[in-house]
C-alpha atoms as a PDB file:
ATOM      1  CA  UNK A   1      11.927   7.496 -25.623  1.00  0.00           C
ATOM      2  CA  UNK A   2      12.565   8.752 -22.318  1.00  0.00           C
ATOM      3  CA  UNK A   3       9.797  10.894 -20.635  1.00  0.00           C
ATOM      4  CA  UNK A   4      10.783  13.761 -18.570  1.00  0.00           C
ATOM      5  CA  UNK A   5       8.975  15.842 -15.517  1.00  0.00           C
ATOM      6  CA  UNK A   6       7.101  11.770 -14.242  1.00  0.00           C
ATOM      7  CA  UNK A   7       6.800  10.689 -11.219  1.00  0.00           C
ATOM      8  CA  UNK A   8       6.084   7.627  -9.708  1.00  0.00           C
ATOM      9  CA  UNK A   9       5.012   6.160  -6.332  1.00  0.00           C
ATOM     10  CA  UNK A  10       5.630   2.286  -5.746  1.00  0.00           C
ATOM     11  CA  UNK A  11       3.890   0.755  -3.306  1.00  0.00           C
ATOM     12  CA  UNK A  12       2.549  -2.728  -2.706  1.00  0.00           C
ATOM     13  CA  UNK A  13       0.242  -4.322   0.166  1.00  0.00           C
ATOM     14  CA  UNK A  14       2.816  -6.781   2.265  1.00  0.00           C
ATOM     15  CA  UNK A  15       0.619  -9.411   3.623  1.00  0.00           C
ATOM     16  CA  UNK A  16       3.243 -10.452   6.092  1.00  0.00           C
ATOM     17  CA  UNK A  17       5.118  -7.333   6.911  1.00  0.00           C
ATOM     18  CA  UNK A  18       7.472  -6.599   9.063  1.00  0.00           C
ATOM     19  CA  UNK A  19       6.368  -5.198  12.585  1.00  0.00           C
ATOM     20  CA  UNK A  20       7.799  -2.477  15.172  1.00  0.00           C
ATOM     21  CA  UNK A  21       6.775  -3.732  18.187  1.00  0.00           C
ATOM     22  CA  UNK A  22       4.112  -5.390  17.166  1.00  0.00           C
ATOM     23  CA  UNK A  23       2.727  -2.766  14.832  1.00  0.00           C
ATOM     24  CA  UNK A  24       2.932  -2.062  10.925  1.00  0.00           C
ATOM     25  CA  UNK A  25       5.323   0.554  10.008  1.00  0.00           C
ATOM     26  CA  UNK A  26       6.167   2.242   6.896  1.00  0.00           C
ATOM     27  CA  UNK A  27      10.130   3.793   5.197  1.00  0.00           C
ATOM     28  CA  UNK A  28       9.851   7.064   4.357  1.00  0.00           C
ATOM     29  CA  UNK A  29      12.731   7.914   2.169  1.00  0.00           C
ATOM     30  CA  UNK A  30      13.345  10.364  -0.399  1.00  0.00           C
ATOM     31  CA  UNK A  31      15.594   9.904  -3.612  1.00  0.00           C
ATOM     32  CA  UNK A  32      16.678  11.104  -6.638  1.00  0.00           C
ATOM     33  CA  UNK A  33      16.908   9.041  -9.612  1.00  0.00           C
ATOM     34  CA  UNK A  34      18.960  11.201 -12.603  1.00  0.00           C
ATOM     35  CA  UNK A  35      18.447  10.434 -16.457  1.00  0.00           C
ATOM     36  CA  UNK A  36      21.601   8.494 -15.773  1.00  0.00           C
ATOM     37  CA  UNK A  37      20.415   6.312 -13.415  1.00  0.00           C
ATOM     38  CA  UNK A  38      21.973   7.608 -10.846  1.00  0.00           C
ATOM     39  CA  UNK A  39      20.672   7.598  -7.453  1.00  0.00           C
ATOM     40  CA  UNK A  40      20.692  10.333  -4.499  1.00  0.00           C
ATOM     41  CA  UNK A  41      19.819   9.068  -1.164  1.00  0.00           C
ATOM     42  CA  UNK A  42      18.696  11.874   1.454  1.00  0.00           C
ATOM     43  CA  UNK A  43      19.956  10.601   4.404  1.00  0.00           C
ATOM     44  CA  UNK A  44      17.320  11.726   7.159  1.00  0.00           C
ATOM     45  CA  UNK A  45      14.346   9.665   6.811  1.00  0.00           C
ATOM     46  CA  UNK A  46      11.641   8.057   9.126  1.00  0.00           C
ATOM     47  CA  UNK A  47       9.071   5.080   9.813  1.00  0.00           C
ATOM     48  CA  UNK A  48       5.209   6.121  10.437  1.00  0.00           C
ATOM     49  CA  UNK A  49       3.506   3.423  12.416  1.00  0.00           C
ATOM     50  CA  UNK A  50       0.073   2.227  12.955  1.00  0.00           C
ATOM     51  CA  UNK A  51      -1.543   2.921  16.395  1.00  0.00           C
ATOM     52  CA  UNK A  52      -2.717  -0.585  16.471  1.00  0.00           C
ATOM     53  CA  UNK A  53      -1.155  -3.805  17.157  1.00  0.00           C
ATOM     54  CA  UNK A  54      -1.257  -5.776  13.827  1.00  0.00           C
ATOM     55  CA  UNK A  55      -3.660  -8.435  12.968  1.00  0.00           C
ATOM     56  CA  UNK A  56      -4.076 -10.135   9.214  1.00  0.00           C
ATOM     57  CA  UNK A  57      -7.938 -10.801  10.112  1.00  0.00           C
ATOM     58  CA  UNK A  58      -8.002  -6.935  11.433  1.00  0.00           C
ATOM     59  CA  UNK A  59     -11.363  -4.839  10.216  1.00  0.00           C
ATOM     60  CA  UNK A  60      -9.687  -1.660  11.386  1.00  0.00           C
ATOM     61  CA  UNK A  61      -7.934   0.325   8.649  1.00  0.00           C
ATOM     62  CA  UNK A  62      -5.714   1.995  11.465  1.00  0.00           C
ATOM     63  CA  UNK A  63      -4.226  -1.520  11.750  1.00  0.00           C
ATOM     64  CA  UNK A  64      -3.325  -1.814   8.382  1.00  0.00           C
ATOM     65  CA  UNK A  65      -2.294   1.990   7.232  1.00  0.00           C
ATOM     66  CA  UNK A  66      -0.036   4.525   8.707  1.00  0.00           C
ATOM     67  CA  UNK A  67      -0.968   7.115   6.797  1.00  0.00           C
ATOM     68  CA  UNK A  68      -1.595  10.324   9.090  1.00  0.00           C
ATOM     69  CA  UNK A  69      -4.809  11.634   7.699  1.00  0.00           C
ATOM     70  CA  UNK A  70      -6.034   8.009   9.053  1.00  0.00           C
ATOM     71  CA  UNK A  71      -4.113   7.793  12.108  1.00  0.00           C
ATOM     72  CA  UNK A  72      -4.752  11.128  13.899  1.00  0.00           C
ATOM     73  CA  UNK A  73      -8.425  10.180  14.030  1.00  0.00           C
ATOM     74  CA  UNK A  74      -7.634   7.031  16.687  1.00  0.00           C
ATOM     75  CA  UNK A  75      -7.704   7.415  20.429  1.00  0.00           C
ATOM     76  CA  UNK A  76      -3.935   5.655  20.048  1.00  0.00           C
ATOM     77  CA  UNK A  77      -2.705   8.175  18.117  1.00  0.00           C
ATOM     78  CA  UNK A  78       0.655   8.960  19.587  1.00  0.00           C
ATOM     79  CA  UNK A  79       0.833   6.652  22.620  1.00  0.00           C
ATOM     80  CA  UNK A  80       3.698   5.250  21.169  1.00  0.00           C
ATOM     81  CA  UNK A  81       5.301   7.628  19.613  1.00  0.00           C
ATOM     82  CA  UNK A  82       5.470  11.407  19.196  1.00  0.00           C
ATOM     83  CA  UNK A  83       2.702  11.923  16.088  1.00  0.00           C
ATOM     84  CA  UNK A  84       3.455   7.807  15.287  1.00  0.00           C
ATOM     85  CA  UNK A  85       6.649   8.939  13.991  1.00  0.00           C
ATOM     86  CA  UNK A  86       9.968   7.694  13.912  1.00  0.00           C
ATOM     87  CA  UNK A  87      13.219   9.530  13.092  1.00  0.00           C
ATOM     88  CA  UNK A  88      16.456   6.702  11.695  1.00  0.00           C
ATOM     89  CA  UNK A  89      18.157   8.472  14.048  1.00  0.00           C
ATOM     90  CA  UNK A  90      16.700   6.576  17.031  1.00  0.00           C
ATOM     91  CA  UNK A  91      17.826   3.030  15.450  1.00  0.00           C
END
């Protein structure tokens, strides 16, 4: 029986993710998935970054999350990019 008005967030730890210049990054897109299983794409998305080069054996959660409520509280934040943010429409 199909439930209606849920929704879900996916999301899983990549333990050798890809890097943006030597930093973690993370899509931000937003879709629409109908009852039909159709799906809406909304074309303007970004990538949040970390402030921190990336390191497996790192201790420092800014290293490993992008998250801004975590980010805007390093010295890096925004040396790279406006607010660690970056629009597709740069690639």
């Amino acid at each position: 029986m199909p439930v209606s008005n849920t929704c879900w967030v996916l999301q899983k730890y990549i333990e050798k993710p890809l890097l943006y210049k030597s930093r973690k990054f993370d899509i931000r897109v937003w879709t629409v998935l109908t009852n039909d299983f159709e799906i809406y794409l909304y074309k303007d998305g970004y990538l949040r970054t970390s402030s921190d080069e990336y390191s497996a054996s790192a201790k420092n959660n800014q290293v490993h999350l992008t998250n801004q409520c975590l980010q805007n509280k390093s010295e890096q934040y925004s040396k790279h990019e406006e607010g660690n943010t970056l629009s597709y429409a740069q690639f």
